[in-house]
PDB file of N, CA and C in Angstrom:
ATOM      1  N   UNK A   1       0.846  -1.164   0.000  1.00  0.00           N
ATOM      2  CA  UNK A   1       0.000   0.000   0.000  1.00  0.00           C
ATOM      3  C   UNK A   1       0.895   1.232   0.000  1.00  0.00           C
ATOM      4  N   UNK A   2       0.754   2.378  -0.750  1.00  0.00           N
ATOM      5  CA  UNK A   2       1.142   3.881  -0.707  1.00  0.00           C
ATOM      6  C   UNK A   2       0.257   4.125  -0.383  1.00  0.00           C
ATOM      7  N   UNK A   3       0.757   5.371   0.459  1.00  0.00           N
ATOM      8  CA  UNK A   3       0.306   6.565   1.206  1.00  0.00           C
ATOM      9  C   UNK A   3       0.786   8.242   0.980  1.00  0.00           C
ATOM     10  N   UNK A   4      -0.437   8.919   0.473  1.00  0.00           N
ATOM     11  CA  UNK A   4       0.109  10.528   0.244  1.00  0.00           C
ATOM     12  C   UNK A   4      -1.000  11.390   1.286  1.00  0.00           C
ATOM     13  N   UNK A   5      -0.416  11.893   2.191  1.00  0.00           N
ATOM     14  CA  UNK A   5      -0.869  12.803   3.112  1.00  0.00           C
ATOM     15  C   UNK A   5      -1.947  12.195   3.942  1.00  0.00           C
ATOM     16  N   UNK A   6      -1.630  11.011   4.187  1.00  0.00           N
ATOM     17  CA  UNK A   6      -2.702   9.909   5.153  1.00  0.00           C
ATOM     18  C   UNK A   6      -3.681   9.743   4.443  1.00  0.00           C
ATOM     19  N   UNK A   7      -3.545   9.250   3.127  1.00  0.00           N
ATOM     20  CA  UNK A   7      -4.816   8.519   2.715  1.00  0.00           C
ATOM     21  C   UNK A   7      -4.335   7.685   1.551  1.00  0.00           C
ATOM     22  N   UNK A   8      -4.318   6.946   1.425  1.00  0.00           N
ATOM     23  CA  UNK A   8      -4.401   5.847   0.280  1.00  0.00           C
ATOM     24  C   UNK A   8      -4.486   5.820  -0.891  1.00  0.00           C
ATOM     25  N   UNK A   9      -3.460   5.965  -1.494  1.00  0.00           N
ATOM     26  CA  UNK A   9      -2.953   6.507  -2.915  1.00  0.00           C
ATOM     27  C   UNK A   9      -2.832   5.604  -4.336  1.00  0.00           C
ATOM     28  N   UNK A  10      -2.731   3.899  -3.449  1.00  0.00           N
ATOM     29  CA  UNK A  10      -3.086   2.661  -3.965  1.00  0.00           C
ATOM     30  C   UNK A  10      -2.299   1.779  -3.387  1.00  0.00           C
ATOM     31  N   UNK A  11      -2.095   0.244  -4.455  1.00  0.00           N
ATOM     32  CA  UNK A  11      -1.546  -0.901  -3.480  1.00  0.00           C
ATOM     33  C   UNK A  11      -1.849  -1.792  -4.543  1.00  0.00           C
ATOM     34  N   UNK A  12      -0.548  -2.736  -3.967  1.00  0.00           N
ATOM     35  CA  UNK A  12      -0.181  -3.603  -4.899  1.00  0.00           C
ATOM     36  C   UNK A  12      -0.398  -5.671  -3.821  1.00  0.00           C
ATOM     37  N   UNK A  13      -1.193  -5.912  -4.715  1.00  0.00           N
ATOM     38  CA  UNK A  13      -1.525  -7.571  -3.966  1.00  0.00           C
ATOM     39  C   UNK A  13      -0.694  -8.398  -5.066  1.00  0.00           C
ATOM     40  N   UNK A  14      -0.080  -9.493  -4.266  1.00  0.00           N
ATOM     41  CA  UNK A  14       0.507 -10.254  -4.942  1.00  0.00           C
ATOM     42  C   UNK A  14       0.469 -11.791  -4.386  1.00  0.00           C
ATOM     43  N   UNK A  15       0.605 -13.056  -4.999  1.00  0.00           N
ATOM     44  CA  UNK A  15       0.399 -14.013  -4.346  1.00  0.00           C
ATOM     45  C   UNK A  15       1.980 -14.830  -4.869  1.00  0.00           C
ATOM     46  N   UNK A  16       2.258 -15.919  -4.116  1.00  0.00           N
ATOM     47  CA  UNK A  16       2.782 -17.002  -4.337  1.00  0.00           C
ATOM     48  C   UNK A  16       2.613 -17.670  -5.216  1.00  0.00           C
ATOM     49  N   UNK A  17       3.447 -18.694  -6.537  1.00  0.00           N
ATOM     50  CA  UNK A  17       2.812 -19.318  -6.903  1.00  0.00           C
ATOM     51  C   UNK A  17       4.088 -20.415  -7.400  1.00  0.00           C
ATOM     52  N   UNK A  18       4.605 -21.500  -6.614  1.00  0.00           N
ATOM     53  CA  UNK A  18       5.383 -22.153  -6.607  1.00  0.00           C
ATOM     54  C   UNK A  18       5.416 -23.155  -8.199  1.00  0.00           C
ATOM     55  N   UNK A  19       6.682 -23.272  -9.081  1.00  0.00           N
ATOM     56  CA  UNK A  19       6.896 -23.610 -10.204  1.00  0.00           C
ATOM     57  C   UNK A  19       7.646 -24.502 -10.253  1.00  0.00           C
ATOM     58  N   UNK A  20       6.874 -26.200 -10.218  1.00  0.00           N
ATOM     59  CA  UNK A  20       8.505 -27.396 -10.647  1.00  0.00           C
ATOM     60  C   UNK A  20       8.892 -27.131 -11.618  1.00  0.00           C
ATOM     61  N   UNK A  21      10.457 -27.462 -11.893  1.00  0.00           N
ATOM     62  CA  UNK A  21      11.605 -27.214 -12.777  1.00  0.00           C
ATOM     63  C   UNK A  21      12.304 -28.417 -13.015  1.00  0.00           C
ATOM     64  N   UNK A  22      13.159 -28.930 -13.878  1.00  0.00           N
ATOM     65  CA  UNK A  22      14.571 -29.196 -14.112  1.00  0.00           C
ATOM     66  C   UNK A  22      15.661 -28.746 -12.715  1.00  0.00           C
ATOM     67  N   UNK A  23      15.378 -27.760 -12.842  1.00  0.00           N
ATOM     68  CA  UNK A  23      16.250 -27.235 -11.659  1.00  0.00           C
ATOM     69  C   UNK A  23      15.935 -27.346  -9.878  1.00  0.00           C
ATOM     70  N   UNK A  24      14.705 -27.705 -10.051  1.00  0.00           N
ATOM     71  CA  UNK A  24      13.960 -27.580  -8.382  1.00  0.00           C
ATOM     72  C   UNK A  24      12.923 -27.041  -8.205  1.00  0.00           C
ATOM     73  N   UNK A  25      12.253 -26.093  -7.459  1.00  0.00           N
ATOM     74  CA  UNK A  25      11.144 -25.457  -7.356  1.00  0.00           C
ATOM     75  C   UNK A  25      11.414 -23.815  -7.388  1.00  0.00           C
ATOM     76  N   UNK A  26      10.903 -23.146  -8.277  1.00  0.00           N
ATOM     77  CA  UNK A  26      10.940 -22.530  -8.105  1.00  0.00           C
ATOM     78  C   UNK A  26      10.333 -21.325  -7.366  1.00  0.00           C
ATOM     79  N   UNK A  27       9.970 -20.247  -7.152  1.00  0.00           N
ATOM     80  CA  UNK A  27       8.978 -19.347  -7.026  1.00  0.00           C
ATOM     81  C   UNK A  27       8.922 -18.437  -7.324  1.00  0.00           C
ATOM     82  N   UNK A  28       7.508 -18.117  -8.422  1.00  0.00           N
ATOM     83  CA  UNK A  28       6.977 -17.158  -8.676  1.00  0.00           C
ATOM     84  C   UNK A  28       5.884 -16.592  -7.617  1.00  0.00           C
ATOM     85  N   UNK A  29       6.118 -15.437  -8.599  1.00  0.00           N
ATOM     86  CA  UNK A  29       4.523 -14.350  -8.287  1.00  0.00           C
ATOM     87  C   UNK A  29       4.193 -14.363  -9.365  1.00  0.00           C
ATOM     88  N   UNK A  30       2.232 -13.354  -8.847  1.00  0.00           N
ATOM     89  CA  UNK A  30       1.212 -13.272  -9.355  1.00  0.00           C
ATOM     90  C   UNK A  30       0.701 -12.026  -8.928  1.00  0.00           C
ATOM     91  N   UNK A  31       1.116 -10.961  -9.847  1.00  0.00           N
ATOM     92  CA  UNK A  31       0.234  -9.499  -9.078  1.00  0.00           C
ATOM     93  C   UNK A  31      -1.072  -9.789  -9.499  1.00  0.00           C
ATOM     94  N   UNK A  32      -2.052 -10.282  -8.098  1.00  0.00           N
ATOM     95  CA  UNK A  32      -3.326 -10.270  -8.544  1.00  0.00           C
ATOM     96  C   UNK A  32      -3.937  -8.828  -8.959  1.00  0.00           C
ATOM     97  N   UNK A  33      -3.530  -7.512  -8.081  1.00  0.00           N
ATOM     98  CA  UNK A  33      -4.316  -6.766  -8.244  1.00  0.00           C
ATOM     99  C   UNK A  33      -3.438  -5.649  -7.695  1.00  0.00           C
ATOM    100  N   UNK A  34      -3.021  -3.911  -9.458  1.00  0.00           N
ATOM    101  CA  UNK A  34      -2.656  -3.450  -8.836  1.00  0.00           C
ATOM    102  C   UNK A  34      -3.678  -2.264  -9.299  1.00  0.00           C
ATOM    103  N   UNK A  35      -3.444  -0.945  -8.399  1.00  0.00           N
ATOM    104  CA  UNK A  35      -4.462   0.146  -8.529  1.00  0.00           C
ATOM    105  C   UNK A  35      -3.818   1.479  -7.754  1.00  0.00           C
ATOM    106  N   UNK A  36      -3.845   2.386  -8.569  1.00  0.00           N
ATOM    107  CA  UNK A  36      -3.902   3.981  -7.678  1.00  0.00           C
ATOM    108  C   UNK A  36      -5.415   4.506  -7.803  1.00  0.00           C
ATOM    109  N   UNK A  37      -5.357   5.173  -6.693  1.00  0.00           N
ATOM    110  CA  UNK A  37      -6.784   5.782  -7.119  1.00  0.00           C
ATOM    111  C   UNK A  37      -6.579   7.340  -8.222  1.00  0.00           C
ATOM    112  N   UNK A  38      -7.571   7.293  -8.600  1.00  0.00           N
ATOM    113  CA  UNK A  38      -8.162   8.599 -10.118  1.00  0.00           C
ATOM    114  C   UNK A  38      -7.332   9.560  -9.225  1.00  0.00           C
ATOM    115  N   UNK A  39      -7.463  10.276  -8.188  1.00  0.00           N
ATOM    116  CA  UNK A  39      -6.905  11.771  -7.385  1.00  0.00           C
ATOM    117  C   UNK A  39      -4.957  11.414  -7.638  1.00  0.00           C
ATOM    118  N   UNK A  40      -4.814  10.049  -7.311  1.00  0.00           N
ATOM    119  CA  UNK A  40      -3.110   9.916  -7.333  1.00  0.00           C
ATOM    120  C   UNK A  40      -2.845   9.771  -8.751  1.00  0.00           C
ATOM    121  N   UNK A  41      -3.530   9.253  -9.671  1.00  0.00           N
ATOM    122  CA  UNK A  41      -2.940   8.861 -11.441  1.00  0.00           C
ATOM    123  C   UNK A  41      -2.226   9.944 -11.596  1.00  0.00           C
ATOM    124  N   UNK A  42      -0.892   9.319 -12.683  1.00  0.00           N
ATOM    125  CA  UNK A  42       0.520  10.182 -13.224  1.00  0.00           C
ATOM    126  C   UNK A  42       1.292  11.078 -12.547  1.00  0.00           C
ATOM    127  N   UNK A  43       1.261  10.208 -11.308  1.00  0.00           N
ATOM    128  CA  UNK A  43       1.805  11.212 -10.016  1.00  0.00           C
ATOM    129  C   UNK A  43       3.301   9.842  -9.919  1.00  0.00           C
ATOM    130  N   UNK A  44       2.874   9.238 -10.771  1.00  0.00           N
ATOM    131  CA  UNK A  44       4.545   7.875 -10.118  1.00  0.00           C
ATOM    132  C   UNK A  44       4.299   7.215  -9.220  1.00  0.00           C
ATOM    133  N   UNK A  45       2.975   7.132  -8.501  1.00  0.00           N
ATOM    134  CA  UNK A  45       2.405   6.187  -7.668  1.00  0.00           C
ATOM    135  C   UNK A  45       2.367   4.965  -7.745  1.00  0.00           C
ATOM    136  N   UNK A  46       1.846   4.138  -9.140  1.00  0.00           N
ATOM    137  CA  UNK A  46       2.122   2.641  -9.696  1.00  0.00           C
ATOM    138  C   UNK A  46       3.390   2.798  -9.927  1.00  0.00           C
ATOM    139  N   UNK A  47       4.489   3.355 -10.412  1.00  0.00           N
ATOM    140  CA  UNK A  47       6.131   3.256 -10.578  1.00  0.00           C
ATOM    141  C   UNK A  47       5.956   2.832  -8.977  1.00  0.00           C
ATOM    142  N   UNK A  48       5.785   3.592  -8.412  1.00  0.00           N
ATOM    143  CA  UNK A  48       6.781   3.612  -7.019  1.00  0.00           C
ATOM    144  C   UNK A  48       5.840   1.998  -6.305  1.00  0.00           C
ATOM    145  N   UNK A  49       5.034   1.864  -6.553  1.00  0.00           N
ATOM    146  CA  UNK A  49       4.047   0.909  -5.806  1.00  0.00           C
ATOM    147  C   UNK A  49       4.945  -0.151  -6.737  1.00  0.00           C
ATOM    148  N   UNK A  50       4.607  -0.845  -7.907  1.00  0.00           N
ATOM    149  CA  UNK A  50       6.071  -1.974  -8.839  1.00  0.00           C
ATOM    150  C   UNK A  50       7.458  -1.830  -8.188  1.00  0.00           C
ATOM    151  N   UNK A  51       8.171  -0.690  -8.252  1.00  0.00           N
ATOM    152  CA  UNK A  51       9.155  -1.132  -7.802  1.00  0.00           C
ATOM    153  C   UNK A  51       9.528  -1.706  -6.463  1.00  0.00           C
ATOM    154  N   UNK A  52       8.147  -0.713  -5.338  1.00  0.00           N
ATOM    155  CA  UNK A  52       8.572  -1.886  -4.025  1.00  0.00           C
ATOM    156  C   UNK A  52       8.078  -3.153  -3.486  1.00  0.00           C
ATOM    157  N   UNK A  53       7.098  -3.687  -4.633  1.00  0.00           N
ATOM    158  CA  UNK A  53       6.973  -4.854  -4.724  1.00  0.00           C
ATOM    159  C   UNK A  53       7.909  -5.858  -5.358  1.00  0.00           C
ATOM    160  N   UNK A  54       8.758  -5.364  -6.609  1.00  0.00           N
ATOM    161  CA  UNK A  54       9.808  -6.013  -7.015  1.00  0.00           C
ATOM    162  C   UNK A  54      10.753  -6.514  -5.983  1.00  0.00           C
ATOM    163  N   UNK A  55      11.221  -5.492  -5.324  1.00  0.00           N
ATOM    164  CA  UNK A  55      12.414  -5.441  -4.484  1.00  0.00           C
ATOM    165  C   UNK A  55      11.689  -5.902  -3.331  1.00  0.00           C
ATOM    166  N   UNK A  56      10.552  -6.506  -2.725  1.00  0.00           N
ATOM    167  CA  UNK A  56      10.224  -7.294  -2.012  1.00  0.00           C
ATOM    168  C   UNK A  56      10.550  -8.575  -2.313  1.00  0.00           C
ATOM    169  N   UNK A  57       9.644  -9.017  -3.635  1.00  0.00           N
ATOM    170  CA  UNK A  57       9.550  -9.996  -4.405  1.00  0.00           C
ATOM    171  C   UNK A  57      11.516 -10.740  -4.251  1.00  0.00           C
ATOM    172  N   UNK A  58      12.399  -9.761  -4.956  1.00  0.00           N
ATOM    173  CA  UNK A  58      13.179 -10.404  -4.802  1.00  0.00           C
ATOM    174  C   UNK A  58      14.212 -10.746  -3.538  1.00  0.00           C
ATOM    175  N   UNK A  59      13.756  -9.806  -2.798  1.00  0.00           N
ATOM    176  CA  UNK A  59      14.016 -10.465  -1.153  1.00  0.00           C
ATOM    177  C   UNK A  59      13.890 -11.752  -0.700  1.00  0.00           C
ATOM    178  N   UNK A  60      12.647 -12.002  -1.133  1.00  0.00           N
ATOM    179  CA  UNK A  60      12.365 -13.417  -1.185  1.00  0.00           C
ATOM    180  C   UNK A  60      12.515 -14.189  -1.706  1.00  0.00           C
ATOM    181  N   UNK A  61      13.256 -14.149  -2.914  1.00  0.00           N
ATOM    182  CA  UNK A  61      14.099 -14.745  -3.876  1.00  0.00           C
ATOM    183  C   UNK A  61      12.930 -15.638  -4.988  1.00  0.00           C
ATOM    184  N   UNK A  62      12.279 -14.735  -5.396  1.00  0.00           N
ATOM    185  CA  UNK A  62      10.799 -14.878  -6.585  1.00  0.00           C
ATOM    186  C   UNK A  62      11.522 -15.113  -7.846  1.00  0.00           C
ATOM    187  N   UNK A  63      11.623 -15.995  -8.140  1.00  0.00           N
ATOM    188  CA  UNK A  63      12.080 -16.114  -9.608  1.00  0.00           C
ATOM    189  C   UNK A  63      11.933 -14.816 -10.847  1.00  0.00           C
ATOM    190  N   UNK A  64      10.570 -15.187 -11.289  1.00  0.00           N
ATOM    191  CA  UNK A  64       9.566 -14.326 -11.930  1.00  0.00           C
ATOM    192  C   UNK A  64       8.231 -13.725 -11.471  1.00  0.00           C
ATOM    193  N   UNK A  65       8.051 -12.841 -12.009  1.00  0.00           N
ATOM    194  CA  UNK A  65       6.494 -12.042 -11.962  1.00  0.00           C
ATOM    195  C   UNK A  65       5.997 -12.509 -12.612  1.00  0.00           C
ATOM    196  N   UNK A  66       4.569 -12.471 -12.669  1.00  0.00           N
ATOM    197  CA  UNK A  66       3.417 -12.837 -13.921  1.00  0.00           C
ATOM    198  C   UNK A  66       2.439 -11.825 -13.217  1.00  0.00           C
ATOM    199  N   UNK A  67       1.759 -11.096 -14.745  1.00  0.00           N
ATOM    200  CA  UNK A  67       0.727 -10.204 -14.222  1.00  0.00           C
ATOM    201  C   UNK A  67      -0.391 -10.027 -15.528  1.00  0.00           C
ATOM    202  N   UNK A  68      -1.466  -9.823 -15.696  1.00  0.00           N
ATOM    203  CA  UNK A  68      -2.689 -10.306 -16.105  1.00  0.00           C
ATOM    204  C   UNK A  68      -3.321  -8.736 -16.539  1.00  0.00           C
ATOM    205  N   UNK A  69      -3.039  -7.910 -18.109  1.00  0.00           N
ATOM    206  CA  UNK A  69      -3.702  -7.019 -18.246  1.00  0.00           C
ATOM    207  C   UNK A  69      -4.370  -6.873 -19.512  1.00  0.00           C
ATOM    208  N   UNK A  70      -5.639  -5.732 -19.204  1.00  0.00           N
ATOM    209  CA  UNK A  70      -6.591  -5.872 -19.975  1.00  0.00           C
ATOM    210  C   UNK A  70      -5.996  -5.086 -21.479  1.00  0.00           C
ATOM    211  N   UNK A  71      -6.018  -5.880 -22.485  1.00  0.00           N
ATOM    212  CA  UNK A  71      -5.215  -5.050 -23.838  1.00  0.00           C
ATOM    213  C   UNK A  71      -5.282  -3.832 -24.184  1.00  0.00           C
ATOM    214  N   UNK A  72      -6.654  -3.367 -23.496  1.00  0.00           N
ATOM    215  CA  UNK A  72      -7.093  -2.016 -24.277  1.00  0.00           C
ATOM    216  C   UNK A  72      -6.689  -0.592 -22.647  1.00  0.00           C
ATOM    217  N   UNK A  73      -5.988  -1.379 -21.715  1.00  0.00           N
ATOM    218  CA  UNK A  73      -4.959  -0.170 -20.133  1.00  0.00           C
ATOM    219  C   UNK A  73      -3.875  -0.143 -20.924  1.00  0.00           C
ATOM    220  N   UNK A  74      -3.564   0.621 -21.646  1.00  0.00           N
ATOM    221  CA  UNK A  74      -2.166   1.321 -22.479  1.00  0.00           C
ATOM    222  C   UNK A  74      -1.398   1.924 -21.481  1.00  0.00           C
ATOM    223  N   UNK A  75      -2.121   2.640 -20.937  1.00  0.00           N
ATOM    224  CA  UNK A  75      -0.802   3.004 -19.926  1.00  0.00           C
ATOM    225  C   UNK A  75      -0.206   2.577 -18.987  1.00  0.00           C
ATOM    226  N   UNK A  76      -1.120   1.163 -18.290  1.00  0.00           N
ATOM    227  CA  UNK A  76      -0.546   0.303 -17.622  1.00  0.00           C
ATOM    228  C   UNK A  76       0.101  -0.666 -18.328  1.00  0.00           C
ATOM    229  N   UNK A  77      -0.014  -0.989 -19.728  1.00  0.00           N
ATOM    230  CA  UNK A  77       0.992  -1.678 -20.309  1.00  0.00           C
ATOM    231  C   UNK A  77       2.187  -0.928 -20.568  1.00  0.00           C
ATOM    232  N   UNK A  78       2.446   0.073 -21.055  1.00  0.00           N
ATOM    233  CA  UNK A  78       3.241   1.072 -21.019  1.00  0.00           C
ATOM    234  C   UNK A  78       4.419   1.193 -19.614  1.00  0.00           C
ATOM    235  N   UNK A  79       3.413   0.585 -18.841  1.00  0.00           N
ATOM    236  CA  UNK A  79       4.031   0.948 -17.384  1.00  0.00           C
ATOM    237  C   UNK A  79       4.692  -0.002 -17.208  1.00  0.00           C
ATOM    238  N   UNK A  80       4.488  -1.224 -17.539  1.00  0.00           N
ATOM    239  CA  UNK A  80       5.172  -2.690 -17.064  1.00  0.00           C
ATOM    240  C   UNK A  80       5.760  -2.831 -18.417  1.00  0.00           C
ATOM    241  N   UNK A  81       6.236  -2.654 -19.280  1.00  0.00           N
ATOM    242  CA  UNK A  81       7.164  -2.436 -20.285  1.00  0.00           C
ATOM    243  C   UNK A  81       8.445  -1.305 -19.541  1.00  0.00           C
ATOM    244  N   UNK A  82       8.016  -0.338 -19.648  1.00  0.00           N
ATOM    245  CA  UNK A  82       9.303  -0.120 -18.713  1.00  0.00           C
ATOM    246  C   UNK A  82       9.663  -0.363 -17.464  1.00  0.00           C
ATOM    247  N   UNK A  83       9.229  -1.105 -16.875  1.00  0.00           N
ATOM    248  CA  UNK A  83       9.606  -2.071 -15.508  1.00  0.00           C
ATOM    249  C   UNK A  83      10.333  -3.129 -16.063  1.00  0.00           C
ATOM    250  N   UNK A  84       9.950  -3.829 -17.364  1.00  0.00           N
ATOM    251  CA  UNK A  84      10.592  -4.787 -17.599  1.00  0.00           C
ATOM    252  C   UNK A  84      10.311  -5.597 -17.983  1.00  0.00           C
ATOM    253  N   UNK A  85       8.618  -5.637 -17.716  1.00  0.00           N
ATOM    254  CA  UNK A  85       7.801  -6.925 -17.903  1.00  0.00           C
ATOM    255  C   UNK A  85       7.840  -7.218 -19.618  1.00  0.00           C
ATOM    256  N   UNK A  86       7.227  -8.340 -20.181  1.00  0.00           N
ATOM    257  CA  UNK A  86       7.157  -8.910 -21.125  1.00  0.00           C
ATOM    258  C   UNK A  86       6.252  -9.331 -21.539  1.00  0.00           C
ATOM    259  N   UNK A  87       5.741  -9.097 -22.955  1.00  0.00           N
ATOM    260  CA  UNK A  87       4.047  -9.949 -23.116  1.00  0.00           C
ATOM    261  C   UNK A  87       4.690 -11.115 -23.598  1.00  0.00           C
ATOM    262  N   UNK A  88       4.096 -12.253 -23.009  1.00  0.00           N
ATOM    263  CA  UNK A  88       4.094 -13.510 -23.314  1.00  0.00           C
ATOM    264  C   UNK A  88       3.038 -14.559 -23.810  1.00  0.00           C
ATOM    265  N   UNK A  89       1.919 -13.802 -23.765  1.00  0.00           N
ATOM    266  CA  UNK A  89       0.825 -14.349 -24.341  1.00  0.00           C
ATOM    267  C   UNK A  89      -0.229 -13.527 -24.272  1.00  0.00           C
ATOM    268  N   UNK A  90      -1.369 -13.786 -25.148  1.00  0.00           N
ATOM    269  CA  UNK A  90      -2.660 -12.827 -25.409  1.00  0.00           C
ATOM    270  C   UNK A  90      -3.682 -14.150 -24.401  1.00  0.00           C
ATOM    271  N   UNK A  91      -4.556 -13.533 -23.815  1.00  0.00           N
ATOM    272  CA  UNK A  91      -5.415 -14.329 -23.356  1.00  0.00           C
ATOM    273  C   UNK A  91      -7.081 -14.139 -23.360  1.00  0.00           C
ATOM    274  N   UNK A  92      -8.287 -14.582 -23.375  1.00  0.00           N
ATOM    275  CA  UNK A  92      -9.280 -14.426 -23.556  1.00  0.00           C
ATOM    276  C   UNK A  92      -9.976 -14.885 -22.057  1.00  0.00           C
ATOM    277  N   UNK A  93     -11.128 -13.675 -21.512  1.00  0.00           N
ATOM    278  CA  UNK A  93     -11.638 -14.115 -20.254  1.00  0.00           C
ATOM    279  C   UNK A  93     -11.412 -14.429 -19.212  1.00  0.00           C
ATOM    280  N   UNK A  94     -10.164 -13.995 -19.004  1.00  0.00           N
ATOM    281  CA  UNK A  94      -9.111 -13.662 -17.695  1.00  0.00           C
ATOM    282  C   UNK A  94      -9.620 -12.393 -17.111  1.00  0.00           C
ATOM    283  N   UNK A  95      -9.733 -11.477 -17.893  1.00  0.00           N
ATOM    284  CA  UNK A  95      -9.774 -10.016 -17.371  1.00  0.00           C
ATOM    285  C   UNK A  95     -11.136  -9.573 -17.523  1.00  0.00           C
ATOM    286  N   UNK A  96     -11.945 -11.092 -17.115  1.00  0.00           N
ATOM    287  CA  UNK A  96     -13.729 -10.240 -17.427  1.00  0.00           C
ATOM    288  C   UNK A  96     -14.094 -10.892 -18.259  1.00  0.00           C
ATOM    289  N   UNK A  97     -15.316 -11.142 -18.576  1.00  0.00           N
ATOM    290  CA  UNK A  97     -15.992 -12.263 -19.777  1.00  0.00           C
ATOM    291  C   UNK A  97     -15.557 -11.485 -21.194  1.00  0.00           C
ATOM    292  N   UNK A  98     -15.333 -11.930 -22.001  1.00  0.00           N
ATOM    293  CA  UNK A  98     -15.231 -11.665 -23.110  1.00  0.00           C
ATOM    294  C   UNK A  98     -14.248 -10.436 -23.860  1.00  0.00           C
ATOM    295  N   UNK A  99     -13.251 -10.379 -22.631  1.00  0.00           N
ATOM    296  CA  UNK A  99     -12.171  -9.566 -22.710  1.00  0.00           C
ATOM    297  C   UNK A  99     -11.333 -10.175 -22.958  1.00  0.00           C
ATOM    298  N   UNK A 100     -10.354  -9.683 -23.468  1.00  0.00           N
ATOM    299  CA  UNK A 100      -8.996 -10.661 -24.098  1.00  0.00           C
ATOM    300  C   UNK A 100      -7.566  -9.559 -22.969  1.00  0.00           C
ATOM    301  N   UNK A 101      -6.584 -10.390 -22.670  1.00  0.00           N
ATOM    302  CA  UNK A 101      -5.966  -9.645 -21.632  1.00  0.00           C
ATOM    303  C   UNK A 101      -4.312 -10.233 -22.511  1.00  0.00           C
ATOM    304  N   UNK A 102      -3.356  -9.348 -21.862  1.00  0.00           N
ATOM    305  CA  UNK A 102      -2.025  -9.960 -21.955  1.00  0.00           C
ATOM    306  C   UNK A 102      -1.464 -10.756 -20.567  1.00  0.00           C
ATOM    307  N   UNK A 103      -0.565 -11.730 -20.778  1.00  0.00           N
ATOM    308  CA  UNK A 103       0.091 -11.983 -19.985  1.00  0.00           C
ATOM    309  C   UNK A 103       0.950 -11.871 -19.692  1.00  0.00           C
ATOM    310  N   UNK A 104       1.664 -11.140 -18.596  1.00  0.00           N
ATOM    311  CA  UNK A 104       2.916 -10.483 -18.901  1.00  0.00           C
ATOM    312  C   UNK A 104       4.013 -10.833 -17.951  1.00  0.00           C
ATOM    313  N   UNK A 105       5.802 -10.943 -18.056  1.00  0.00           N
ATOM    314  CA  UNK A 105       6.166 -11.502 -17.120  1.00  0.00           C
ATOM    315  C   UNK A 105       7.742 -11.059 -17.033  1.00  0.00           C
ATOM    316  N   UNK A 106       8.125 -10.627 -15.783  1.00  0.00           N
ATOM    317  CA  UNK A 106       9.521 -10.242 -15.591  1.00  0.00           C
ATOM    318  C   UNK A 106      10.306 -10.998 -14.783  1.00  0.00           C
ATOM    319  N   UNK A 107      11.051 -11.733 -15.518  1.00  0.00           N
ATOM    320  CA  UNK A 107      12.453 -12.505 -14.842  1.00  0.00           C
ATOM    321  C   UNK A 107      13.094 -11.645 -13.552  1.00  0.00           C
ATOM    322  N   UNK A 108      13.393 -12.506 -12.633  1.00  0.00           N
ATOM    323  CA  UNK A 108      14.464 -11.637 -11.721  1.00  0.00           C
ATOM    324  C   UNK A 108      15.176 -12.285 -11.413  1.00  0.00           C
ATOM    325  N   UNK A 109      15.355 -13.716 -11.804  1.00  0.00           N
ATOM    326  CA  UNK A 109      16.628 -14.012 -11.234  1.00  0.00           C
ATOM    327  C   UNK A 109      16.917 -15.291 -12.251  1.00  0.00           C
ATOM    328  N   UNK A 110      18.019 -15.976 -12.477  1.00  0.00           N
ATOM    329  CA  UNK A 110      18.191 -17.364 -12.903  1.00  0.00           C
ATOM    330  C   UNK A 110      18.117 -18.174 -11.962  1.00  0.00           C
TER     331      UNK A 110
END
């Protein structure tokens, strides 16, 4: 969660989601759900909310991210392109009935 002047600016949820390998187990994430509110947008609020989930994430030694967006949030794709993320697949009815979403995903470690 961010905070600007005691109130809630947005927040980033993320889950676990453990991956067998060749190599062992790994672990990923899953940003289920991220959001600023309308008063904080293009203030660097989602920058700043991604990056301290990253640098959580890899505290804990998270392999990869995976995150789930709707094709037609440009600027949140925009946003996780320069974070790093990657589209890796187009998906249908992930992001709402009859919405088609990307799947998107940033390596952090080998």
């Amino acid at each position: 969660m961010i905070k600007s002047q005691d109130k809630i600016a947005g927040y980033c949820a993320y889950y676990l989601k453990p991956e067998l390998s060749f190599r062992g187990l790994r672990k990923k994430s899953v940003i289920h759900s991220i959001a600023t509110d309308n008063k904080f947008r293009g203030k660097g609020y989602g920058r700043k909310l991604l990056e301290e989930s990253i640098k959580e994430m890899k505290l804990n030694g998270i392999y990869s991210i995976l995150l789930y967006v709707n094709v037609k949030n440009i600027p949140a794709i925009k946003l996780y392109e320069k974070m790093g993320f990657q589209i890796i697949k187009k998906t249908e009815d992930i992001c709402g009935q009859n919405e088609k979403c990307y799947i998107m995903e940033l390596t952090l470690s080998d």
